[in-house]
N, C-alpha and C. Protein backbone atom coordinates (compact mmCIF):
# COMPACT_ATOMS: atom_id res chain seq x y z
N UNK A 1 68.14 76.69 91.72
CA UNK A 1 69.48 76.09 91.81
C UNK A 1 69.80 75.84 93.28
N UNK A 2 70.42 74.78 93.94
CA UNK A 2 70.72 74.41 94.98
C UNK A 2 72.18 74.45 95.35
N UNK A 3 72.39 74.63 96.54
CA UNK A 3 73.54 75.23 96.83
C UNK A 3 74.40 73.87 96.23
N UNK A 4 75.11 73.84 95.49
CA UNK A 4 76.50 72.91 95.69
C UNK A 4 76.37 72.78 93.74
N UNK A 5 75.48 73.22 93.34
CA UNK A 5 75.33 72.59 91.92
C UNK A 5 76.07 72.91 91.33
N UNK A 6 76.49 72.36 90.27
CA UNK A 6 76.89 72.64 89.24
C UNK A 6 76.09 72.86 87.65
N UNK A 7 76.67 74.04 87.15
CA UNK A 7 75.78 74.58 86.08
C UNK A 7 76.57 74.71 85.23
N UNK A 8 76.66 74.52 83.92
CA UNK A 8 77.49 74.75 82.79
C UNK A 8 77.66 75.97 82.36
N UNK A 9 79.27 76.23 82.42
CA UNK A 9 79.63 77.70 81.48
C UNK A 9 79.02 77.51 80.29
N UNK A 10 78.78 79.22 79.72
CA UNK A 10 78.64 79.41 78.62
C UNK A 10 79.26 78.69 77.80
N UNK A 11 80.57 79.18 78.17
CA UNK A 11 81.99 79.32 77.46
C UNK A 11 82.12 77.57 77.84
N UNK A 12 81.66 76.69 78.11
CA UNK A 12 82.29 75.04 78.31
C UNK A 12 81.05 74.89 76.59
N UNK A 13 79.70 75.48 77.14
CA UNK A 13 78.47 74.73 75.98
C UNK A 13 78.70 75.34 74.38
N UNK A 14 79.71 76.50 74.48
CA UNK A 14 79.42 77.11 72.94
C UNK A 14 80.75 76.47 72.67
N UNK A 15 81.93 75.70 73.35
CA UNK A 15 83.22 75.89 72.66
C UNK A 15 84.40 76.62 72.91
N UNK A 16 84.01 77.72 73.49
CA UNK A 16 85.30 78.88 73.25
C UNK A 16 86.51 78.45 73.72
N UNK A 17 87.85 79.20 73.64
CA UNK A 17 88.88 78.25 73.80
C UNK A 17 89.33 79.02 74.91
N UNK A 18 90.06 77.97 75.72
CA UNK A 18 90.58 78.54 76.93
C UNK A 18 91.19 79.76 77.11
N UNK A 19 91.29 80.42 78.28
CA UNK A 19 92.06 81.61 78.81
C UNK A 19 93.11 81.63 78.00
N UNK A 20 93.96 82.84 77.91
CA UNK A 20 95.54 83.04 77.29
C UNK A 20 96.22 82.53 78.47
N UNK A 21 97.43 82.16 78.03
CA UNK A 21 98.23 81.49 79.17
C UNK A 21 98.63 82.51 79.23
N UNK A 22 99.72 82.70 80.30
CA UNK A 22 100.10 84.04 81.32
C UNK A 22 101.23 84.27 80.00
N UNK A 23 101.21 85.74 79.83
CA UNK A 23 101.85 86.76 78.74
C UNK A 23 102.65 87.48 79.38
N UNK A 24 102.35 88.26 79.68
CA UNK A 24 102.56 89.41 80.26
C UNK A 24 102.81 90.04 81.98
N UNK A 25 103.89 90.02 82.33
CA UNK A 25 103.84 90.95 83.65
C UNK A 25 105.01 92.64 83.80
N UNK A 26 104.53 93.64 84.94
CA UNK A 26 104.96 94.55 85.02
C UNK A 26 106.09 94.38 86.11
N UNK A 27 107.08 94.80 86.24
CA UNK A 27 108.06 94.55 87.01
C UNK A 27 108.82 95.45 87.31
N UNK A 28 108.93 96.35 88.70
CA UNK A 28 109.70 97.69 89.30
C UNK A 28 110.48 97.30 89.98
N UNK A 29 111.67 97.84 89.70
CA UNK A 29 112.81 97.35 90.01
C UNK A 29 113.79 98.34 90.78
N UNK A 30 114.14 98.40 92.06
CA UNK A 30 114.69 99.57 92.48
C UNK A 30 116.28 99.79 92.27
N UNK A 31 116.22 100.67 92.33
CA UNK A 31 118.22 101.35 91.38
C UNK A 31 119.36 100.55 92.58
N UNK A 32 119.85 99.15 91.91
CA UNK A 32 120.78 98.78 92.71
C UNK A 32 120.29 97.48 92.63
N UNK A 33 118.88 96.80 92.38
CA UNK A 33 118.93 95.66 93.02
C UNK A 33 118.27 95.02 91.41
N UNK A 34 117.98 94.09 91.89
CA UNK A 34 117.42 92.76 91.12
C UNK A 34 115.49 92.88 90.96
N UNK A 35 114.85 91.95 90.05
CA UNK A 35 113.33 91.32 90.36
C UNK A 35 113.75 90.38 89.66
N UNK A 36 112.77 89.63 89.44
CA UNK A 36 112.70 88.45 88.76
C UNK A 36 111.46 88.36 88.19
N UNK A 37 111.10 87.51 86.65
CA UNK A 37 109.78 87.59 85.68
C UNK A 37 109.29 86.27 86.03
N UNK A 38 108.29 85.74 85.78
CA UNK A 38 108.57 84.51 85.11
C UNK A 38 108.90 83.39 85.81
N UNK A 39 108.43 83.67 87.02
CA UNK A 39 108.88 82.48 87.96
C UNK A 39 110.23 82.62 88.18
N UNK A 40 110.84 83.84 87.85
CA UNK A 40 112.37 83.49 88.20
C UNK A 40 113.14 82.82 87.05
N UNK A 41 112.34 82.88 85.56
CA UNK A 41 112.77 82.79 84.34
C UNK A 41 113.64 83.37 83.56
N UNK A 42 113.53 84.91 84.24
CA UNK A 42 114.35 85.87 83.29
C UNK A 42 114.82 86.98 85.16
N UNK A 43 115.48 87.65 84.92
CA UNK A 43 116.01 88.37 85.41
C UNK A 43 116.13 89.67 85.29
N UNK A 44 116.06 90.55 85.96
CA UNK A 44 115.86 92.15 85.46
C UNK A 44 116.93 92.45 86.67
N UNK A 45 118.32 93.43 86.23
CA UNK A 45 119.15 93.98 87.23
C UNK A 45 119.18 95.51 86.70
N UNK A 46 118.67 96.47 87.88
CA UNK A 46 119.29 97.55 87.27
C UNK A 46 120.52 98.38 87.90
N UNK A 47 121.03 98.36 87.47
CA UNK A 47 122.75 99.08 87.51
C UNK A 47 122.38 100.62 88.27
N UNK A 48 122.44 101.35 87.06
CA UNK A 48 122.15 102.77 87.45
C UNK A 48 121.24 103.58 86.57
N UNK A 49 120.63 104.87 87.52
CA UNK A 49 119.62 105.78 86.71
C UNK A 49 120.21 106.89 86.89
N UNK A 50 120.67 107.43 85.63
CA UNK A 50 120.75 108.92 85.72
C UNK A 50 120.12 109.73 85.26
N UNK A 51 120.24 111.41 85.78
CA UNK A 51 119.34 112.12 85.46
C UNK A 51 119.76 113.10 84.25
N UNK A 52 119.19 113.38 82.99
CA UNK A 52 119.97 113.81 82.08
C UNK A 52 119.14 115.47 81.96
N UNK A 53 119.69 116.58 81.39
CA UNK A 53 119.33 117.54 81.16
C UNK A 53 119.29 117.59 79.22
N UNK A 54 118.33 118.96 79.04
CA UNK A 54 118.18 119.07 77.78
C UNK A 54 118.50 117.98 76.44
N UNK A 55 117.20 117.67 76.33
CA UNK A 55 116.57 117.42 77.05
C UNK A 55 115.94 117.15 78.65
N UNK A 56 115.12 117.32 79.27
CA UNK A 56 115.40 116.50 80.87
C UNK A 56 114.66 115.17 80.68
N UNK A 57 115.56 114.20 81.02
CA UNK A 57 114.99 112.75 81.23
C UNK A 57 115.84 111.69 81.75
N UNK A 58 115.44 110.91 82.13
CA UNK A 58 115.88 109.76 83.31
C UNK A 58 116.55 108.82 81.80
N UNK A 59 117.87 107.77 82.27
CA UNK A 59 118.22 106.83 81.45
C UNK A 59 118.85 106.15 82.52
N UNK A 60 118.41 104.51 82.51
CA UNK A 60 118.60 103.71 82.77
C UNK A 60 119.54 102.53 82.42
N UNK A 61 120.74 101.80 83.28
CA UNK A 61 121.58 101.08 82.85
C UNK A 61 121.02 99.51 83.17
N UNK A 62 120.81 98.53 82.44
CA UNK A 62 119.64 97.11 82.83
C UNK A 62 120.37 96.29 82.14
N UNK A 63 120.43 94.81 82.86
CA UNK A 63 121.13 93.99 82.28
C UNK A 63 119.58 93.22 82.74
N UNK A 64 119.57 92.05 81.27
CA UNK A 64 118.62 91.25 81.10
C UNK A 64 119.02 90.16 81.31
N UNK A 65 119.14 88.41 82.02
CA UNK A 65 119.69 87.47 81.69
C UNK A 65 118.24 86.25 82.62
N UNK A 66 119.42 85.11 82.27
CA UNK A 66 118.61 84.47 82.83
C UNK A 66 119.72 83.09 83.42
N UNK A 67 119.31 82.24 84.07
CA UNK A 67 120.08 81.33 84.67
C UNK A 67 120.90 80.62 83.51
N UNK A 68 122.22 80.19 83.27
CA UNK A 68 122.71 79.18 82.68
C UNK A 68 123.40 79.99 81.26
N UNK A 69 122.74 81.65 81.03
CA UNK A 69 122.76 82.23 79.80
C UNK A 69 123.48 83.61 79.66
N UNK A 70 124.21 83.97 78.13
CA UNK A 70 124.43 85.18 78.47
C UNK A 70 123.79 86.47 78.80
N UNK A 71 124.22 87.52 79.24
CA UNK A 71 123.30 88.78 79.64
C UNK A 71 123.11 89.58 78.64
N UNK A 72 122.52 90.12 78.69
CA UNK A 72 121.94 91.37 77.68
C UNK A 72 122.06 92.53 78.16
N UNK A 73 122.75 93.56 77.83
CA UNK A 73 122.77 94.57 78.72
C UNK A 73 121.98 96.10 77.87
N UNK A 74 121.69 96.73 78.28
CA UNK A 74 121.14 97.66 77.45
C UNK A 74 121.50 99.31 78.96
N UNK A 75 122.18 100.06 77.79
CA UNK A 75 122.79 101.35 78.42
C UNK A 75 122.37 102.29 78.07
N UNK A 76 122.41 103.46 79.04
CA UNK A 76 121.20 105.08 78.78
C UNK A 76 119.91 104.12 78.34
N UNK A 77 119.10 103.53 78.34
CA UNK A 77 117.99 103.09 77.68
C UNK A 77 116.83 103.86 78.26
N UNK A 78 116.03 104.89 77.46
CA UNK A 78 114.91 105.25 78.05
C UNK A 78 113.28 105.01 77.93
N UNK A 79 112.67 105.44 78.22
CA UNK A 79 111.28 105.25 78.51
C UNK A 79 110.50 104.56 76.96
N UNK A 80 110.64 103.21 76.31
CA UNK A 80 110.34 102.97 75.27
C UNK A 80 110.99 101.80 74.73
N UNK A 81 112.47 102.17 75.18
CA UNK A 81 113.43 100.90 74.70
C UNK A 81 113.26 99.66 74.66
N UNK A 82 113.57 98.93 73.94
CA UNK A 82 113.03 97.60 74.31
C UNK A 82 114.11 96.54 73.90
N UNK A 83 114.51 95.42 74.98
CA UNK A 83 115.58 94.57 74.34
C UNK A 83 114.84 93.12 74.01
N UNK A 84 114.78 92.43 73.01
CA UNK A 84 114.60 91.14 72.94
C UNK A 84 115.64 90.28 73.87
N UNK A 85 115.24 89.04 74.60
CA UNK A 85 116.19 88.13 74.77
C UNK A 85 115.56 86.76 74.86
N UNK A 86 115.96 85.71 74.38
CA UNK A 86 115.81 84.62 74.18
C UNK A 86 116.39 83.37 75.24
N UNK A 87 115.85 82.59 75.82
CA UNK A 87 115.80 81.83 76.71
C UNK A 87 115.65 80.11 76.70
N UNK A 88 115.71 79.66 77.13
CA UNK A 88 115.50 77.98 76.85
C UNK A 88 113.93 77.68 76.98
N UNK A 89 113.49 78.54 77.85
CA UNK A 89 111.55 78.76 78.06
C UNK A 89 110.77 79.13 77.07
N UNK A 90 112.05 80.07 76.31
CA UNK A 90 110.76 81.74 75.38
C UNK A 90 111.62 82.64 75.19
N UNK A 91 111.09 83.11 74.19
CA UNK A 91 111.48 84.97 73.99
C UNK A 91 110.80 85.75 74.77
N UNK A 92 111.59 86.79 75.63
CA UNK A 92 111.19 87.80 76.13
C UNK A 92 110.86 89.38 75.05
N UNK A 93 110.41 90.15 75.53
CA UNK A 93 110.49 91.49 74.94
C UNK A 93 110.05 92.45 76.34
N UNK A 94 111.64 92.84 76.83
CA UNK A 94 111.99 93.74 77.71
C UNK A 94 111.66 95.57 77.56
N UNK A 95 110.41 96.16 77.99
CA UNK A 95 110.75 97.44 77.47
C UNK A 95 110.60 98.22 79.03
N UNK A 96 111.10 99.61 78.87
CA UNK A 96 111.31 100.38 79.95
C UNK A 96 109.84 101.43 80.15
N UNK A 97 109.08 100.95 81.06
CA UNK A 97 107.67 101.57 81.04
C UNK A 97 108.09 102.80 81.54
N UNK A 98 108.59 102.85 82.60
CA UNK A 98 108.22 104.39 83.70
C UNK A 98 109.90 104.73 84.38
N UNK A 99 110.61 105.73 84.54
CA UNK A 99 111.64 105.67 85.20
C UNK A 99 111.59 106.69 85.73
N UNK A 100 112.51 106.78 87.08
CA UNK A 100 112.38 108.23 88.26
C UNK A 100 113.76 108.16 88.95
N UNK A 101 114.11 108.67 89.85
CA UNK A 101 115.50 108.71 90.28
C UNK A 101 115.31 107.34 91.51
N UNK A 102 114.92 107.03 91.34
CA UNK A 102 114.54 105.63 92.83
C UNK A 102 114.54 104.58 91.95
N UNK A 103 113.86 104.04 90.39
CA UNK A 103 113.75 102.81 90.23
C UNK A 103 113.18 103.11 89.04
N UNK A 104 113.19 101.90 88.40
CA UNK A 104 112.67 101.39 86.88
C UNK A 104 111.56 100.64 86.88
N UNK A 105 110.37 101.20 86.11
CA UNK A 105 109.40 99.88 85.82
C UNK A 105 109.90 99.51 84.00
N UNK A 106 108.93 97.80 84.10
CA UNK A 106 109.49 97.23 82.98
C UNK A 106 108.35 96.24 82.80
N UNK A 107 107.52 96.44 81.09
CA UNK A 107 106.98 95.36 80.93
C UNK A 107 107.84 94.29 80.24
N UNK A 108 107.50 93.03 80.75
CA UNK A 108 107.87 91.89 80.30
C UNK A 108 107.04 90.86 79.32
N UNK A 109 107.15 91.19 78.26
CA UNK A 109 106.28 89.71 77.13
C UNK A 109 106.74 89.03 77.08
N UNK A 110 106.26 87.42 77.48
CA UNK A 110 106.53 86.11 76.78
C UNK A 110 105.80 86.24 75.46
N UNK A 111 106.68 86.49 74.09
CA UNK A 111 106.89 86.31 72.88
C UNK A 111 106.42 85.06 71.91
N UNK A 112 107.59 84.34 72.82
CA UNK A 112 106.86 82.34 72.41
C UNK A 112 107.17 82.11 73.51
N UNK A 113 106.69 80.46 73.24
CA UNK A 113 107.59 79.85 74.31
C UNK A 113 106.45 78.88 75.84
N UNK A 114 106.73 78.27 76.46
CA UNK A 114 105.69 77.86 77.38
C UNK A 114 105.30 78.46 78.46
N UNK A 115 104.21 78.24 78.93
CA UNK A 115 103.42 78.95 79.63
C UNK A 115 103.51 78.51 81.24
């Protein structure tokens, strides 16, 4: 093979179908401020984290929205929760991965919707 060639994928000669379009991202969000998903599709704000006893565990105050739309807010929400919200792009599915007294992580699914 010579430098510059081109050689056929597997994956072009058997068929297979393209990559998944982008699904999925993780998003940490520190107590007070904003991220953004999605190109700036959806919005993640978190309010406040408190620390709860007896149980002991962290709960999180998160408002979900997106430009032009109403918010979604979801209160005490802990490590599992998950809010649907719907968009002019897609459905999201918002859940609360990891929380600590500094900040929230959060996976984000595009549900439907374009890529």
């Amino acid at each position: 093979k010579e430098k510059g060639q081109l050689v056929a994928s597997k994956e072009k000669t058997t068929g297979a179908p393209p990559p998944e379009p982008h699904t999925r991202e993780i998003l940490s969000v520190v107590h007070g401020t904003t991220g953004d998903a999605f190109n700036g599709e959806l919005t993640i704000s978190v309010a406040g984290i408190q620390f709860l006893t007896d149980p002991t565990r962290y709960r999180v105050t998160v408002t979900v929205s997106a430009p032009g739309l109403p918010q979604a807010k979801m209160e005490h929400a802990g490590v599992g929760d998950v809010v649907r919200y719907k968009t002019a792009t897609g459905v999201y599915e918002v859940t609360v991965r990891e929380l600590n007294s500094y900040s929230a992580s959060f996976s984000v699914v595009r549900l439907q919707g374009s890529s």
